[in-house]
C-alpha atoms as a PDB file:
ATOM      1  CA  UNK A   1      -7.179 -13.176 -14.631  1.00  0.00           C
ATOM      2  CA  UNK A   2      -5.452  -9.990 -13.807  1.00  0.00           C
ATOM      3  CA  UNK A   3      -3.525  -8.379 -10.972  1.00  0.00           C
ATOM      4  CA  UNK A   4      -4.299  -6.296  -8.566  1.00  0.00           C
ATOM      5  CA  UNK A   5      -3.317  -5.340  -4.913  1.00  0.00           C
ATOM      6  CA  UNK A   6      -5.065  -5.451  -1.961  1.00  0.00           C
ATOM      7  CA  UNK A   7      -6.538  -2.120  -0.366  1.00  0.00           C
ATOM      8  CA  UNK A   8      -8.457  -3.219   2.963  1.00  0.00           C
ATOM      9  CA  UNK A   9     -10.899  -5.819   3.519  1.00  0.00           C
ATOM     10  CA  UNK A  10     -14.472  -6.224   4.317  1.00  0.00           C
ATOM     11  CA  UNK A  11     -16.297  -8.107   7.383  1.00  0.00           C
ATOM     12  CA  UNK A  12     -19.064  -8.921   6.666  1.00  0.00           C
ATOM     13  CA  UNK A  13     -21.161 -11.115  10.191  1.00  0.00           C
ATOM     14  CA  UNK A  14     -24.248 -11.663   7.561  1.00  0.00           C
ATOM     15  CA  UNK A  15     -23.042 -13.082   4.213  1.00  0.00           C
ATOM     16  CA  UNK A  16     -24.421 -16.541   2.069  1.00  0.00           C
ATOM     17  CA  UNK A  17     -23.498 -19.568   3.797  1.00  0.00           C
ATOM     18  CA  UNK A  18     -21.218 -20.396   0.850  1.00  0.00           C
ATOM     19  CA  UNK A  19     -19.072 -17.697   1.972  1.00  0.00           C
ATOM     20  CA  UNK A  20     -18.952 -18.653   5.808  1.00  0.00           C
ATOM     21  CA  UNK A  21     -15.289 -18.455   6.715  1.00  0.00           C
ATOM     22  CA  UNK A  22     -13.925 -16.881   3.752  1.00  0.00           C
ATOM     23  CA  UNK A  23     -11.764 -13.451   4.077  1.00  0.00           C
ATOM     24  CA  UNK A  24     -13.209 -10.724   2.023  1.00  0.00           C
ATOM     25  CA  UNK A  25     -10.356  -8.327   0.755  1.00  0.00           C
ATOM     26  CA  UNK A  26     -10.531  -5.093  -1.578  1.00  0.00           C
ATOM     27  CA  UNK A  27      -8.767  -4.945  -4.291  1.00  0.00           C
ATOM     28  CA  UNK A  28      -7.634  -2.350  -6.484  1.00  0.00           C
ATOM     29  CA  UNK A  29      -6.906  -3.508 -10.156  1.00  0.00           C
ATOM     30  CA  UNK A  30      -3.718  -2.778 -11.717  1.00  0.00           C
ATOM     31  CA  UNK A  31      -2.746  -1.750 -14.813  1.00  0.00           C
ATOM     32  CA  UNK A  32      -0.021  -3.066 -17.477  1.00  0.00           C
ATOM     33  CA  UNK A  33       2.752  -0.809 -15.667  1.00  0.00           C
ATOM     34  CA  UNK A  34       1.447  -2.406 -12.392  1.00  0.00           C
ATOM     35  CA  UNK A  35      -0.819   0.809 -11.490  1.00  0.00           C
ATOM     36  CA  UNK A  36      -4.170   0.704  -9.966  1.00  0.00           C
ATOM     37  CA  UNK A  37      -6.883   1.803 -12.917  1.00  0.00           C
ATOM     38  CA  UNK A  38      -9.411   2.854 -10.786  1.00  0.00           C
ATOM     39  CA  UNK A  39     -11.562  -0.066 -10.615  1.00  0.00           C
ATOM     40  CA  UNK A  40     -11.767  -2.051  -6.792  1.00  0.00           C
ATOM     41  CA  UNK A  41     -13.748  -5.000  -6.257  1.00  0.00           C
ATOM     42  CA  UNK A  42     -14.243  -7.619  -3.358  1.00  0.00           C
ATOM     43  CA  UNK A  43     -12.275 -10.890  -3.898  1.00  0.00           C
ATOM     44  CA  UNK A  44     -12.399 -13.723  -1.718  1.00  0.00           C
ATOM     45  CA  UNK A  45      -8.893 -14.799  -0.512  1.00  0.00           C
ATOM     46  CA  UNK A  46      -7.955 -18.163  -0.973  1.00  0.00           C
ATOM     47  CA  UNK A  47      -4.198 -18.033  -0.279  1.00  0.00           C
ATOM     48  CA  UNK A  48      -3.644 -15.815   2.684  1.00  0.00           C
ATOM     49  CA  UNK A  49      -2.817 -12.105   1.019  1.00  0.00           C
ATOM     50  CA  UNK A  50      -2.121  -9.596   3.384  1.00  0.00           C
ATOM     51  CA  UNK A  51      -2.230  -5.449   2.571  1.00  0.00           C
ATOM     52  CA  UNK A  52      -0.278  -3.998   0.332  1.00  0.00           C
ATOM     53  CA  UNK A  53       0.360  -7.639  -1.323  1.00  0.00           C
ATOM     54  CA  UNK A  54       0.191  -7.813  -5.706  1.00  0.00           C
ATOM     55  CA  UNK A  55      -2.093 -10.716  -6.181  1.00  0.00           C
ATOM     56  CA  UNK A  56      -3.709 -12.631  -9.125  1.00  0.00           C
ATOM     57  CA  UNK A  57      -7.159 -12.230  -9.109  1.00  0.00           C
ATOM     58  CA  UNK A  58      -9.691 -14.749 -11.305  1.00  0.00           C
ATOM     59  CA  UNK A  59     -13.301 -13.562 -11.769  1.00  0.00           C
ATOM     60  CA  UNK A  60     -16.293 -15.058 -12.676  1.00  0.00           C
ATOM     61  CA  UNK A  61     -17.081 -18.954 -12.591  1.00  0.00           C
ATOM     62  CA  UNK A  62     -13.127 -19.553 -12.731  1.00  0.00           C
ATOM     63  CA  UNK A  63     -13.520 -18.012  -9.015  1.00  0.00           C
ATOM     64  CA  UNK A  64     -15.546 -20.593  -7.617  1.00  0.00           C
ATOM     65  CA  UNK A  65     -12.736 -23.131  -8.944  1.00  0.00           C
ATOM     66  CA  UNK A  66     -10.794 -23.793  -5.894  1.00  0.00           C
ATOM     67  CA  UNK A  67     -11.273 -26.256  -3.514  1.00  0.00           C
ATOM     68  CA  UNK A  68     -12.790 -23.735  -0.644  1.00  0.00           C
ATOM     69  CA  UNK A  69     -15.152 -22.359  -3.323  1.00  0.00           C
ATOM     70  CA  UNK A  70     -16.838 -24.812  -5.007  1.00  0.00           C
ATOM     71  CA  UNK A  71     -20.665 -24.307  -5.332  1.00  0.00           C
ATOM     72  CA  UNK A  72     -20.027 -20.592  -4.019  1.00  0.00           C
ATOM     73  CA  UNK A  73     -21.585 -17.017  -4.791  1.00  0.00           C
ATOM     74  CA  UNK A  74     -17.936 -15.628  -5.033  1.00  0.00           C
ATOM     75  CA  UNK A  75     -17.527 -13.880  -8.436  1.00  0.00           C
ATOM     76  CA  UNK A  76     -13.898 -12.891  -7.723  1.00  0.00           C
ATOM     77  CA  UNK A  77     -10.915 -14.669  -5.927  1.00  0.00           C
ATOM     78  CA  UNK A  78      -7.711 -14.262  -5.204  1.00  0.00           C
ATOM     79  CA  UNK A  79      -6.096 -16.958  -6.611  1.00  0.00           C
ATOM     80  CA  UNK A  80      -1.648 -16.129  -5.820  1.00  0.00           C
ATOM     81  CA  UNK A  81       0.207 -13.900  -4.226  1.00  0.00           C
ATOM     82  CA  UNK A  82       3.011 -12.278  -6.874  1.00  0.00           C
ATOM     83  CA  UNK A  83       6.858 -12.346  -6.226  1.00  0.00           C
ATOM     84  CA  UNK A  84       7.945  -9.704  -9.318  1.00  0.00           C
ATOM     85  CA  UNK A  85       6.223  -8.855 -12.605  1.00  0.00           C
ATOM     86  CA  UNK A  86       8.091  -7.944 -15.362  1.00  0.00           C
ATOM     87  CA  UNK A  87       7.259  -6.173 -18.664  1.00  0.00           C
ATOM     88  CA  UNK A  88       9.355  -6.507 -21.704  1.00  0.00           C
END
């Protein structure tokens, strides 16, 4: 997992049937000090973020783990939406 906030999103009208109703966001991951590193992907948002929002993103088969996901293509979701971070 690892944070990130969201950027924009995508619409997509042709997409795998696994992904039918899903919202497809862009997200910019963040860094340790909670600055984006340069790398952006396409999550699939599973708990209602909205732009600007700091989310926790999981990747990979954890990302088809939710209930809305399961048996999906989706190699990234947004899994939270983050209240405060802090670094000690």
């Amino acid at each position: 997992m690892h944070l990130g906030r969201v950027i924009g999103t995508v619409v997509s009208t042709s997409k795998d049937p696994s992904l039918s109703g899903s919202k497809l966001l862009i997200v910019a991951r963040l860094n340790e000090n909670a600055e984006p590193d340069g790398y952006t992907e396409i999550a699939v948002d599973t708990v209602g973020a909205g732009h600007g929002e700091t989310v926790i993103v999981t990747t990979s088969s954890a990302a088809r783990m939710t209930e809305s996901l399961d048996g999906s293509v989706a190699d990234a979701s947004i899994v939270g939406i983050v209240d405060t971070v802090e670094i000690h």
